[in-house]
PDB file of N, CA and C in Angstrom:
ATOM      1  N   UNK A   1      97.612  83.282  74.058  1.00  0.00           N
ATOM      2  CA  UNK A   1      98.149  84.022  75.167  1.00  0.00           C
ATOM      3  C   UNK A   1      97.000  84.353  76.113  1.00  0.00           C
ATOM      4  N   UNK A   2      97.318  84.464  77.539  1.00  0.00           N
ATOM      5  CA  UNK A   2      96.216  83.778  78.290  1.00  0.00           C
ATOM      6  C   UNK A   2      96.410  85.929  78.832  1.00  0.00           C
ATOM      7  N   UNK A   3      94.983  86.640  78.776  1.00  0.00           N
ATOM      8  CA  UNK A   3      95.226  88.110  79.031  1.00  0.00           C
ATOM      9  C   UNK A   3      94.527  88.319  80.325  1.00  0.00           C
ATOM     10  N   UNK A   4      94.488  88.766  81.370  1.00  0.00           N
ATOM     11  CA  UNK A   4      93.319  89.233  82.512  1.00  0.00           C
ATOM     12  C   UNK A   4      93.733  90.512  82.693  1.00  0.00           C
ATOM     13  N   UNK A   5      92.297  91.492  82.348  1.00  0.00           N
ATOM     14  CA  UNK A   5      92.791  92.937  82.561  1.00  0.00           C
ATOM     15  C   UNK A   5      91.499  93.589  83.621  1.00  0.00           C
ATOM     16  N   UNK A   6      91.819  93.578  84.825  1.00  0.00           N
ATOM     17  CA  UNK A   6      90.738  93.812  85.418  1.00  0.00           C
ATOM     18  C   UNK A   6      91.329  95.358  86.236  1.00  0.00           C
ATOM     19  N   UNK A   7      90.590  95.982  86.609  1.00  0.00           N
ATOM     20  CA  UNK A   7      91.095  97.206  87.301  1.00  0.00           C
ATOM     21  C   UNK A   7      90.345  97.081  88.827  1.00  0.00           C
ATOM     22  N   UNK A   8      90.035  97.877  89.942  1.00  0.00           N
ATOM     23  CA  UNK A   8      90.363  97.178  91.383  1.00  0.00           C
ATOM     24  C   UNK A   8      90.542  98.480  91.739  1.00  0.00           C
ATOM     25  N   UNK A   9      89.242  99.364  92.053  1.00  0.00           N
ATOM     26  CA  UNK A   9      88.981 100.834  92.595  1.00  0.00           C
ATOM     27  C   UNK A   9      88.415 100.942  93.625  1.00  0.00           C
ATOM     28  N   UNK A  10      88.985 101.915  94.598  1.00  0.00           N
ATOM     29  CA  UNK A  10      88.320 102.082  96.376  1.00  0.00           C
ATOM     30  C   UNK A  10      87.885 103.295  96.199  1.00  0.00           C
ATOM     31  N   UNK A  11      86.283 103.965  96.247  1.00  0.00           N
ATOM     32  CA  UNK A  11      85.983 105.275  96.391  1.00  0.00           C
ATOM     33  C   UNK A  11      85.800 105.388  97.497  1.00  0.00           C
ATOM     34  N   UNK A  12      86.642 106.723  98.023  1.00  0.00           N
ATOM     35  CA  UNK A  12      86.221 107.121  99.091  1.00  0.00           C
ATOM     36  C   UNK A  12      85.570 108.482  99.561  1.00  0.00           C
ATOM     37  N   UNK A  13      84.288 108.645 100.475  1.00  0.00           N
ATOM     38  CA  UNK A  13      84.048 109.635 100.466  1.00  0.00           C
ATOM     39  C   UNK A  13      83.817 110.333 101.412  1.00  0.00           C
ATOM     40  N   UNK A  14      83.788 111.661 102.204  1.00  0.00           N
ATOM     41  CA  UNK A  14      84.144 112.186 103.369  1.00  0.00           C
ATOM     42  C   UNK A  14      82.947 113.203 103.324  1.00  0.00           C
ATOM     43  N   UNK A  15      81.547 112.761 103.955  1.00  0.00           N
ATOM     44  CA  UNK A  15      80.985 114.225 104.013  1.00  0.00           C
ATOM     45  C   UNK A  15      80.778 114.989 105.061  1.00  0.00           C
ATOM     46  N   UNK A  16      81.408 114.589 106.110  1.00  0.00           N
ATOM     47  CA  UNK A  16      82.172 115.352 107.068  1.00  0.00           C
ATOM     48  C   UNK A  16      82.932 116.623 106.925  1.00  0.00           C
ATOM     49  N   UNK A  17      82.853 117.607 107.735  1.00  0.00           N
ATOM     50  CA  UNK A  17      83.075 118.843 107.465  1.00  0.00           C
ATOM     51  C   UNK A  17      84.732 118.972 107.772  1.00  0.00           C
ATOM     52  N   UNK A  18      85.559 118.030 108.764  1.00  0.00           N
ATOM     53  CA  UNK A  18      86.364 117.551 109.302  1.00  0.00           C
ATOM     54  C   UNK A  18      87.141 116.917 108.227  1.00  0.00           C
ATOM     55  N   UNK A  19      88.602 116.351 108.388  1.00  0.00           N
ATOM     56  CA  UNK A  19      89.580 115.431 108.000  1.00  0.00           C
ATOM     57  C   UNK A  19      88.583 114.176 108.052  1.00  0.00           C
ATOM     58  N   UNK A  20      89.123 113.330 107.510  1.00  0.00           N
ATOM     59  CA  UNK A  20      89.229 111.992 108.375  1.00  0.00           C
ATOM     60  C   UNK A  20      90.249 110.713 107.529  1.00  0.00           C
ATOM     61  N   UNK A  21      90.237 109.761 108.468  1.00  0.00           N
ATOM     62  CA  UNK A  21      91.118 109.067 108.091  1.00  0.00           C
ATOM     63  C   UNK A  21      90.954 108.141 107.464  1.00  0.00           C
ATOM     64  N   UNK A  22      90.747 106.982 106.318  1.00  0.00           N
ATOM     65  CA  UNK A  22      90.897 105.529 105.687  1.00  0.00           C
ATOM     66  C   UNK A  22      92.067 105.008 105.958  1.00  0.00           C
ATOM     67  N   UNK A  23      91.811 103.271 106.738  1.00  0.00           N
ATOM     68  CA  UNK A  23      92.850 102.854 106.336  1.00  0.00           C
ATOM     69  C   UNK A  23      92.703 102.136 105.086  1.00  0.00           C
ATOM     70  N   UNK A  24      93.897 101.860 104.246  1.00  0.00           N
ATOM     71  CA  UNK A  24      93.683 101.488 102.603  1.00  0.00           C
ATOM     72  C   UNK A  24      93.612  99.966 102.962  1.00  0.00           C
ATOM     73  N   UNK A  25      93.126  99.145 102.082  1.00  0.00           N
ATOM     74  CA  UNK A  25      92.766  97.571 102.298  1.00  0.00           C
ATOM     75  C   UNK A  25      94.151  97.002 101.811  1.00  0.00           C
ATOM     76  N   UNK A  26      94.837  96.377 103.017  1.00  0.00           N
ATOM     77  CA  UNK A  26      95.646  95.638 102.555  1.00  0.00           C
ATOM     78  C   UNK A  26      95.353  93.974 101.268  1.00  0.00           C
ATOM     79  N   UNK A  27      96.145  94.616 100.656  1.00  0.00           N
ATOM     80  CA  UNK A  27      96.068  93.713  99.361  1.00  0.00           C
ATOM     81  C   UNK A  27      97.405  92.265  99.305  1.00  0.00           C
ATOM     82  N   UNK A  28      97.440  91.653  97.826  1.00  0.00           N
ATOM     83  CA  UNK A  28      98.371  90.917  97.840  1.00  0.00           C
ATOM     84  C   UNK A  28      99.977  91.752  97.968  1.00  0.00           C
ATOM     85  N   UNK A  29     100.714  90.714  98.279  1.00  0.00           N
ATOM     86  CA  UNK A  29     102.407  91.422  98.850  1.00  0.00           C
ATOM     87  C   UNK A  29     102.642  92.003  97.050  1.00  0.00           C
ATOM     88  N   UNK A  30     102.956  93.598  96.990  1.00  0.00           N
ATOM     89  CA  UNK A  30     104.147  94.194  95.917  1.00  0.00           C
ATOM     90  C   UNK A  30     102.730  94.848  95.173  1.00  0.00           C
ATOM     91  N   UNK A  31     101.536  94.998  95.834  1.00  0.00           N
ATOM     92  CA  UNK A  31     100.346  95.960  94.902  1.00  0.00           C
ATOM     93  C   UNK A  31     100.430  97.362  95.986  1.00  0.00           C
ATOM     94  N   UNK A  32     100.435  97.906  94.869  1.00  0.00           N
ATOM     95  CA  UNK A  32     100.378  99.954  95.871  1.00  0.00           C
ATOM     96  C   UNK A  32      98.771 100.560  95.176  1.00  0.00           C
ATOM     97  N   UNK A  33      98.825 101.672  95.830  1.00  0.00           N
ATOM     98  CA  UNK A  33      97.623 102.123  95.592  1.00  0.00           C
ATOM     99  C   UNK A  33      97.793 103.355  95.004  1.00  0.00           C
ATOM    100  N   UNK A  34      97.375 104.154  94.009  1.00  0.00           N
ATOM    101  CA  UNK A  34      97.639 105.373  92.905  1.00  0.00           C
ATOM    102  C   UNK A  34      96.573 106.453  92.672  1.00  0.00           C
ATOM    103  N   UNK A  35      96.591 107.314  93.702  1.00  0.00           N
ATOM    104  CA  UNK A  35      95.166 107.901  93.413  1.00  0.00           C
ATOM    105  C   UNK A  35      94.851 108.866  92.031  1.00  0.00           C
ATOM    106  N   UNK A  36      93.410 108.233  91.305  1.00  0.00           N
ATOM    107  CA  UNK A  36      93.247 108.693  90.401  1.00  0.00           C
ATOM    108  C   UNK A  36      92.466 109.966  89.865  1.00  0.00           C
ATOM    109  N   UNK A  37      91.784 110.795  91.524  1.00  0.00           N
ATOM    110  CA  UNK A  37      90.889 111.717  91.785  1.00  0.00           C
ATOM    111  C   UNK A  37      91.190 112.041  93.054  1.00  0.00           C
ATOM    112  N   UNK A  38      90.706 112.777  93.543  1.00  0.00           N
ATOM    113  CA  UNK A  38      90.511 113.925  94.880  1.00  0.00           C
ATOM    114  C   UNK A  38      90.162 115.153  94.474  1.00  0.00           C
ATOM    115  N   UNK A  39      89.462 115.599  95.114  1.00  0.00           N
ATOM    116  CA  UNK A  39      88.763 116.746  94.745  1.00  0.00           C
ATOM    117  C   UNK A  39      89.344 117.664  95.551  1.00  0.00           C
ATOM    118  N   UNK A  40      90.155 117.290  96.316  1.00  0.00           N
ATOM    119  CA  UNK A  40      90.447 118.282  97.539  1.00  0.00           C
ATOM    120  C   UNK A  40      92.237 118.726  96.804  1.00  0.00           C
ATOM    121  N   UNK A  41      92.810 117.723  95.837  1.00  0.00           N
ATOM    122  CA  UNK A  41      94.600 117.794  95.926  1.00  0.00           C
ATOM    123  C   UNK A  41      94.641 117.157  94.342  1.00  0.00           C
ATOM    124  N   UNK A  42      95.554 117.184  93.425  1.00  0.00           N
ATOM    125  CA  UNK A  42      95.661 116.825  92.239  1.00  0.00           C
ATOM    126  C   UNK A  42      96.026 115.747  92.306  1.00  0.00           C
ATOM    127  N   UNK A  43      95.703 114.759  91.796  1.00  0.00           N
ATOM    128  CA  UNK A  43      96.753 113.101  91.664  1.00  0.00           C
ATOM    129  C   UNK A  43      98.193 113.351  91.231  1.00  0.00           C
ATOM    130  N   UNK A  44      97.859 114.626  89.849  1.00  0.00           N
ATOM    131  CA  UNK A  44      99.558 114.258  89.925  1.00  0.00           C
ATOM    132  C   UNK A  44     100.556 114.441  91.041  1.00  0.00           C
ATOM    133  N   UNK A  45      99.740 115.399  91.939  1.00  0.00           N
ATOM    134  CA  UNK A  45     100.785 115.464  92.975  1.00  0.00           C
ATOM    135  C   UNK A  45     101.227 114.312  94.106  1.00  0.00           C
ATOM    136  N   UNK A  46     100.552 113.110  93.957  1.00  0.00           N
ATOM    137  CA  UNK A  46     100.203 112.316  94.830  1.00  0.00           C
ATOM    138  C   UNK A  46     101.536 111.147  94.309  1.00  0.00           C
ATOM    139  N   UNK A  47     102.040 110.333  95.356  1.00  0.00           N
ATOM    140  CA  UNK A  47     102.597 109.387  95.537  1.00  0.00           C
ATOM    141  C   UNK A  47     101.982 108.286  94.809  1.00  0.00           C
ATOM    142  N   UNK A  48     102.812 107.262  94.923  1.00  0.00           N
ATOM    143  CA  UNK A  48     101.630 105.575  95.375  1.00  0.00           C
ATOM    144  C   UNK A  48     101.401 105.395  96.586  1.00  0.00           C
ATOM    145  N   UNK A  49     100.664 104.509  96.951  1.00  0.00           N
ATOM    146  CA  UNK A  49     100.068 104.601  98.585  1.00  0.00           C
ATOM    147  C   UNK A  49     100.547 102.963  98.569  1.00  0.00           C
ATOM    148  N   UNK A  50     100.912 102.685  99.935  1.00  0.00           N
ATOM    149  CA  UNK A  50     100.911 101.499 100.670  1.00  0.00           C
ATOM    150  C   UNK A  50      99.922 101.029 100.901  1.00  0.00           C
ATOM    151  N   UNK A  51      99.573  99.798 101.023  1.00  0.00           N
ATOM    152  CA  UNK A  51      98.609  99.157 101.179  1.00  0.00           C
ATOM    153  C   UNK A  51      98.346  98.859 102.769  1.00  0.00           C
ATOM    154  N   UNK A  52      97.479  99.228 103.877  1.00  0.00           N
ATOM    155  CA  UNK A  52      97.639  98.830 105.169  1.00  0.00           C
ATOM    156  C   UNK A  52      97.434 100.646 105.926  1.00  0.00           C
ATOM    157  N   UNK A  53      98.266 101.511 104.775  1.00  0.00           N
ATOM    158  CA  UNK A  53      98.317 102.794 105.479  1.00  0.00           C
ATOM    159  C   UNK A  53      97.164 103.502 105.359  1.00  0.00           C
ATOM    160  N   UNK A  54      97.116 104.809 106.509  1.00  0.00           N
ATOM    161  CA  UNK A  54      96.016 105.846 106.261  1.00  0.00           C
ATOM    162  C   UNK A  54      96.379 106.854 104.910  1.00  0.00           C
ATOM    163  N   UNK A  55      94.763 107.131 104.615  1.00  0.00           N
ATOM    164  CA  UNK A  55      95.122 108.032 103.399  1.00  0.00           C
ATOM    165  C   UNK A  55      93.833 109.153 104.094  1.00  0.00           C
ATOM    166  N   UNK A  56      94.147 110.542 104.505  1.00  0.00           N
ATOM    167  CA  UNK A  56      93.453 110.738 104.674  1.00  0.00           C
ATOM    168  C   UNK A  56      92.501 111.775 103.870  1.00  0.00           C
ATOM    169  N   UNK A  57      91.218 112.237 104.023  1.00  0.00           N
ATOM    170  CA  UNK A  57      90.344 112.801 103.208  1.00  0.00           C
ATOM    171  C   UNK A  57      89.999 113.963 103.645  1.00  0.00           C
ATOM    172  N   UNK A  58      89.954 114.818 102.884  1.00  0.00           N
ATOM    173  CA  UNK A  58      89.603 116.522 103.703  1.00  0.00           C
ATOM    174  C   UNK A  58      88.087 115.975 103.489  1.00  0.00           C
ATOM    175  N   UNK A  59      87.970 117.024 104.306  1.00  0.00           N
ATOM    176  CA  UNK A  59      86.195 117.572 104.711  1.00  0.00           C
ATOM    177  C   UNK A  59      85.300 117.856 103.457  1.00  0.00           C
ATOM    178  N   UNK A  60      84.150 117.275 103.207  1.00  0.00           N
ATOM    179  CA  UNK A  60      83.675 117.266 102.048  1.00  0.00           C
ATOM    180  C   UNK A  60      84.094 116.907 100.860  1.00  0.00           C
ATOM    181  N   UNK A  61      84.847 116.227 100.029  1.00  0.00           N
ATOM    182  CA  UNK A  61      85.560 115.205  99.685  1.00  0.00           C
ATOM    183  C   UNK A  61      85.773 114.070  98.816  1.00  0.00           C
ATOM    184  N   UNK A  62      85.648 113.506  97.567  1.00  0.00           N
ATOM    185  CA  UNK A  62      85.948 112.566  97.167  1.00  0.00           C
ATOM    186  C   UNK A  62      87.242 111.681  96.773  1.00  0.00           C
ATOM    187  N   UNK A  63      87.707 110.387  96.518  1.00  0.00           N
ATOM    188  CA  UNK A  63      88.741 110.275  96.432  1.00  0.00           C
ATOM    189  C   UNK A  63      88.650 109.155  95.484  1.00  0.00           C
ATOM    190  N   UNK A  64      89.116 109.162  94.271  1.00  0.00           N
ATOM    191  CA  UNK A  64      89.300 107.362  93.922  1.00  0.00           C
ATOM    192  C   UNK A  64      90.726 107.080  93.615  1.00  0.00           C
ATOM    193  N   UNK A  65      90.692 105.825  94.227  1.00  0.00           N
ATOM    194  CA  UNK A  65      92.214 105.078  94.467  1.00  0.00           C
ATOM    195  C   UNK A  65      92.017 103.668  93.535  1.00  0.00           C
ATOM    196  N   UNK A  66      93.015 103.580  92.407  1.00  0.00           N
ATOM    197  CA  UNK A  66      93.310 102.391  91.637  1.00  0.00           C
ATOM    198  C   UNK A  66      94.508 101.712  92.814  1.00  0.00           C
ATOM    199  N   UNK A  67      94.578 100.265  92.285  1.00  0.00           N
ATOM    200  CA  UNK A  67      95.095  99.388  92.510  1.00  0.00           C
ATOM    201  C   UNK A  67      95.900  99.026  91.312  1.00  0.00           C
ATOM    202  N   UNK A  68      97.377  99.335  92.381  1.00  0.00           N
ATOM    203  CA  UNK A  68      98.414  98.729  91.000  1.00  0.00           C
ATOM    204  C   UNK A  68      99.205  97.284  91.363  1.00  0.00           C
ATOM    205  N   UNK A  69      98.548  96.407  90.655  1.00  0.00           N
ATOM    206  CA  UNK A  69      99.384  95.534  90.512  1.00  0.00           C
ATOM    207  C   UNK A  69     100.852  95.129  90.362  1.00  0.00           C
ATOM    208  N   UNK A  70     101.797  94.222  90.725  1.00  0.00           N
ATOM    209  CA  UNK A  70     102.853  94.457  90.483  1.00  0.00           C
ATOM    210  C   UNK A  70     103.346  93.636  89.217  1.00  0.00           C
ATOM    211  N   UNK A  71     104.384  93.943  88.072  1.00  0.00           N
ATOM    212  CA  UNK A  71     104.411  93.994  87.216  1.00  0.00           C
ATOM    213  C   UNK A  71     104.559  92.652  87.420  1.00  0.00           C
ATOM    214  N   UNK A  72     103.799  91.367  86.422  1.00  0.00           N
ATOM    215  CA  UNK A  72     104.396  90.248  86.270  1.00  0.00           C
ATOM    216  C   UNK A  72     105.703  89.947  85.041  1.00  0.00           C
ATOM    217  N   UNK A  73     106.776  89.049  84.978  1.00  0.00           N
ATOM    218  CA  UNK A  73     107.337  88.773  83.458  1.00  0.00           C
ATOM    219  C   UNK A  73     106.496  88.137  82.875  1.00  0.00           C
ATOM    220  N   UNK A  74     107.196  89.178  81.572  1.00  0.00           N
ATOM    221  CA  UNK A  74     106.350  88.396  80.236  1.00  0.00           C
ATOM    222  C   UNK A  74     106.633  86.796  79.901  1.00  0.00           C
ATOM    223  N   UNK A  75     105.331  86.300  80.173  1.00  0.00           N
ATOM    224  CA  UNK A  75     105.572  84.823  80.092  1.00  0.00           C
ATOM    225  C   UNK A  75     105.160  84.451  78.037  1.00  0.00           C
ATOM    226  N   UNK A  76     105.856  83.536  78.384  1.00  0.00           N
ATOM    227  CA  UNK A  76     105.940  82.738  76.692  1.00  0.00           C
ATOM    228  C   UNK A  76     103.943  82.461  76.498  1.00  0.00           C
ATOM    229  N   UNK A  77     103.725  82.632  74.868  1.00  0.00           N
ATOM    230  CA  UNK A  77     102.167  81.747  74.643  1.00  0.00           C
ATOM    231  C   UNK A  77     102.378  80.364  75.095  1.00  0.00           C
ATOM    232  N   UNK A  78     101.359  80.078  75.642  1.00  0.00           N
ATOM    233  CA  UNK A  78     100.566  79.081  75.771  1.00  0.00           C
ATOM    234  C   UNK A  78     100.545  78.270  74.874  1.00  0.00           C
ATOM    235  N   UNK A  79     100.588  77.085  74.664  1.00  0.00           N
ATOM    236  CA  UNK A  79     100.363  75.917  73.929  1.00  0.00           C
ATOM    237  C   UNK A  79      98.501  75.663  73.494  1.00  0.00           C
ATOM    238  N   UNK A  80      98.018  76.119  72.123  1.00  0.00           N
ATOM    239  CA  UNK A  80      97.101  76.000  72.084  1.00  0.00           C
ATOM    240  C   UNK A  80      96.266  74.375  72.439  1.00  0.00           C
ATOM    241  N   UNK A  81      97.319  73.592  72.454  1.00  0.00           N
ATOM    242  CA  UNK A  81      96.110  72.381  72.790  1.00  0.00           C
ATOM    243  C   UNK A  81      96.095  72.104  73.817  1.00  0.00           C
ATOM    244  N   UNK A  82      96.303  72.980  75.191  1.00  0.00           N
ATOM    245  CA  UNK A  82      95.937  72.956  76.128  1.00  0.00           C
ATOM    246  C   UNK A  82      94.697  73.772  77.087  1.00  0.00           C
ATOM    247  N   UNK A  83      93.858  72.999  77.538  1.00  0.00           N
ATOM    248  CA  UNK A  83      92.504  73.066  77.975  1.00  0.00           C
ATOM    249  C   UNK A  83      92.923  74.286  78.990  1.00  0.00           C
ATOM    250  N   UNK A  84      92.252  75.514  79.039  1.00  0.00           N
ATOM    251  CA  UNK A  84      92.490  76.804  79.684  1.00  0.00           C
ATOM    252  C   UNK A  84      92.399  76.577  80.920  1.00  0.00           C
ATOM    253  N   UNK A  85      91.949  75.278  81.437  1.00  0.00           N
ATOM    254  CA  UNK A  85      91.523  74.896  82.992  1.00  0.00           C
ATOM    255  C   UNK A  85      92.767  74.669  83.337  1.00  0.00           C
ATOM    256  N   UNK A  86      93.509  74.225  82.528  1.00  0.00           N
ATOM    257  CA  UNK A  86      94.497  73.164  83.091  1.00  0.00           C
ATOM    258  C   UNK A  86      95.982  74.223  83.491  1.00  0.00           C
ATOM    259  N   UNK A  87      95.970  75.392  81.940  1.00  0.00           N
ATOM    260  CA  UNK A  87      97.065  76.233  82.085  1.00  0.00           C
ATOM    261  C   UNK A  87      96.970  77.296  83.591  1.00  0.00           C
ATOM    262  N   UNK A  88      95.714  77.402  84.057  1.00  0.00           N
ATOM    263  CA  UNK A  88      95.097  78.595  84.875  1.00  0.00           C
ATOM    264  C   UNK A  88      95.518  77.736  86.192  1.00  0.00           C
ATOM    265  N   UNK A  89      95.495  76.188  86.718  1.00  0.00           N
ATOM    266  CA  UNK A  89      95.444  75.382  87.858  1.00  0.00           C
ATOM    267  C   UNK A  89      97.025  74.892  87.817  1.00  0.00           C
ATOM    268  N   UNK A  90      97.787  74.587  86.941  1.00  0.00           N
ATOM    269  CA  UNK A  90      98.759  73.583  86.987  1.00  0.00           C
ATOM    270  C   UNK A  90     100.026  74.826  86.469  1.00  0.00           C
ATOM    271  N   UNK A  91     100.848  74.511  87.291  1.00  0.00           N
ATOM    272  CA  UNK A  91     102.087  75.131  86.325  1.00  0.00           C
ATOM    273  C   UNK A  91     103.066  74.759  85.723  1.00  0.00           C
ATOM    274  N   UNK A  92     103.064  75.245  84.170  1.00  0.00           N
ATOM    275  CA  UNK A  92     103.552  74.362  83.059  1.00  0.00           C
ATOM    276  C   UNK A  92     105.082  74.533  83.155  1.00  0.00           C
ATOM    277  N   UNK A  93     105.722  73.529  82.677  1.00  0.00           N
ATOM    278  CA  UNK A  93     107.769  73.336  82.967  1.00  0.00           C
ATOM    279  C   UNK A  93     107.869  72.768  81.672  1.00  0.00           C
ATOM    280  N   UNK A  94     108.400  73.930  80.972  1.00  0.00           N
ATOM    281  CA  UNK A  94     108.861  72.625  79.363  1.00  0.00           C
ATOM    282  C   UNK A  94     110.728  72.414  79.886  1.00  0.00           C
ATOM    283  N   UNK A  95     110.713  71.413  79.155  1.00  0.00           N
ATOM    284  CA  UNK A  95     112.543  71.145  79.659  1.00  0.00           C
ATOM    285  C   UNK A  95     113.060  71.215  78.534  1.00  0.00           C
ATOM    286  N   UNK A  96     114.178  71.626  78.355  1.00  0.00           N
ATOM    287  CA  UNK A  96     114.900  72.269  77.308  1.00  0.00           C
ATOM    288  C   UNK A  96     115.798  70.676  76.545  1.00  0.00           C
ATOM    289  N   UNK A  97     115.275  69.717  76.013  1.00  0.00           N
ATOM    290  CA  UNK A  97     115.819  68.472  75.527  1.00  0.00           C
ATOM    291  C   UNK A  97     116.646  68.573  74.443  1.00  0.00           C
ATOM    292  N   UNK A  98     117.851  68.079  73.825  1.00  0.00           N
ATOM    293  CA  UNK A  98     117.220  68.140  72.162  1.00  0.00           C
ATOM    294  C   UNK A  98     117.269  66.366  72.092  1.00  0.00           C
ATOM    295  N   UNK A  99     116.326  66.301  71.107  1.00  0.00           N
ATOM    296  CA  UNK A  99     115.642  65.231  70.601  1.00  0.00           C
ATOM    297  C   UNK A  99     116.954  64.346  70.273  1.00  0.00           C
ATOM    298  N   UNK A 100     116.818  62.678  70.794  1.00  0.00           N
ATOM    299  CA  UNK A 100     117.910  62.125  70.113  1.00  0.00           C
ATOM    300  C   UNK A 100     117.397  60.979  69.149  1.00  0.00           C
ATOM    301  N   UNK A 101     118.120  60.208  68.452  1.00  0.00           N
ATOM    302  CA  UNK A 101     117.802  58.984  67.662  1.00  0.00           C
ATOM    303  C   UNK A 101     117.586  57.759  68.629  1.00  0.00           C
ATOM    304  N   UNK A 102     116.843  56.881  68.320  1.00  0.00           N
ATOM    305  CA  UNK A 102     116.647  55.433  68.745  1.00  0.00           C
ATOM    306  C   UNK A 102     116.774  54.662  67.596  1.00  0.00           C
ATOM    307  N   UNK A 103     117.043  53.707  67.845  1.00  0.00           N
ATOM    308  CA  UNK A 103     117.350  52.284  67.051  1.00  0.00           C
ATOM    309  C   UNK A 103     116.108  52.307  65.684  1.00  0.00           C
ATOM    310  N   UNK A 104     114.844  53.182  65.652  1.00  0.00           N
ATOM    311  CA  UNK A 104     113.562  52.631  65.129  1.00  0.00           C
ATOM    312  C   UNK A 104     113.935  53.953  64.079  1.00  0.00           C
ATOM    313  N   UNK A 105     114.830  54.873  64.535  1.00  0.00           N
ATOM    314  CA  UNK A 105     114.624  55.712  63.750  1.00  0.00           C
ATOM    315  C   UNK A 105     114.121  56.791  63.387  1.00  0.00           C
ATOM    316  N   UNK A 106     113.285  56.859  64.655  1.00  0.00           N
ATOM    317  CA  UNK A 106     112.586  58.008  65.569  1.00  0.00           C
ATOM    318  C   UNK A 106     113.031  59.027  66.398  1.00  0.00           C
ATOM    319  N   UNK A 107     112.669  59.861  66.831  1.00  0.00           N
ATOM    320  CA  UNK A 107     113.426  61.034  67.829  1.00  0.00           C
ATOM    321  C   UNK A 107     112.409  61.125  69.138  1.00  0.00           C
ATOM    322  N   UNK A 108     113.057  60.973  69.715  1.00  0.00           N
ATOM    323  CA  UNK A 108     112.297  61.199  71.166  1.00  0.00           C
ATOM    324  C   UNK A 108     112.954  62.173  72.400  1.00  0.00           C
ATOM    325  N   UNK A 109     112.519  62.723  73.204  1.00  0.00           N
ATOM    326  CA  UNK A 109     113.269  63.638  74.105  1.00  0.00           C
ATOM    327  C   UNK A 109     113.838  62.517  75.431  1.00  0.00           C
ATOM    328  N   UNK A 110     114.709  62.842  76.128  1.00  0.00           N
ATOM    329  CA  UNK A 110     115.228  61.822  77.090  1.00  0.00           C
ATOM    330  C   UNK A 110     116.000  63.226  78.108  1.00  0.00           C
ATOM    331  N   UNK A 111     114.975  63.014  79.176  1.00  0.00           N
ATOM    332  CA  UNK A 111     115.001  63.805  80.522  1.00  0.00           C
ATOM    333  C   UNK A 111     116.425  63.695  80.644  1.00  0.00           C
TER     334      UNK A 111
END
């Protein structure tokens, strides 16, 4: 089973005595943004953030914002005798056959 667990954090910091504004880095389409700190407001109180929008920062200030991915389906394992290059570049289609007889006595799948 093929795993990638990477996490994808924006600190932001305001040492300005003032507001100010970030816009958040638009990301791939269906990822939001979840803030995991502020020093100024609690996360739990916080939304998810859009990607593209302002988030803004009080005066003196830290902020860290995770990146949430959007949920993929759980895909089936992987076929171990396949080269990890190939599963990561190509996308795999098994076809649902059932196997029939030939004349030899053998079973073979037939598209």
């Amino acid at each position: 089973m093929l795993i990638r667990c990477a996490v994808l954090a924006l600190i932001l910091l305001n040492s300005h005595h003032e507001q100010v504004e970030f816009k958040l880095p638009s990301m791939a389409e269906g990822t939001t943004w979840k803030s995991l700190l502020d020093t100024h407001a609690l996360p739990e109180d916080s939304d998810t953030l859009t990607p593209g929008s302002c988030y803004h920062l009080e005066g003196r200030s830290l902020s860290v914002l995770r990146l949430i991915l959007p949920t993929a389906p759980e895909s089936k394992e992987l076929p171990k005798h396949v080269a990890a290059e190939v599963t990561e570049s190509v996308p795999l289609v098994q076809v649902a056959a059932p196997p029939t007889e030939t004349s030899g006595g053998s079973t073979m799948n037939r598209p």
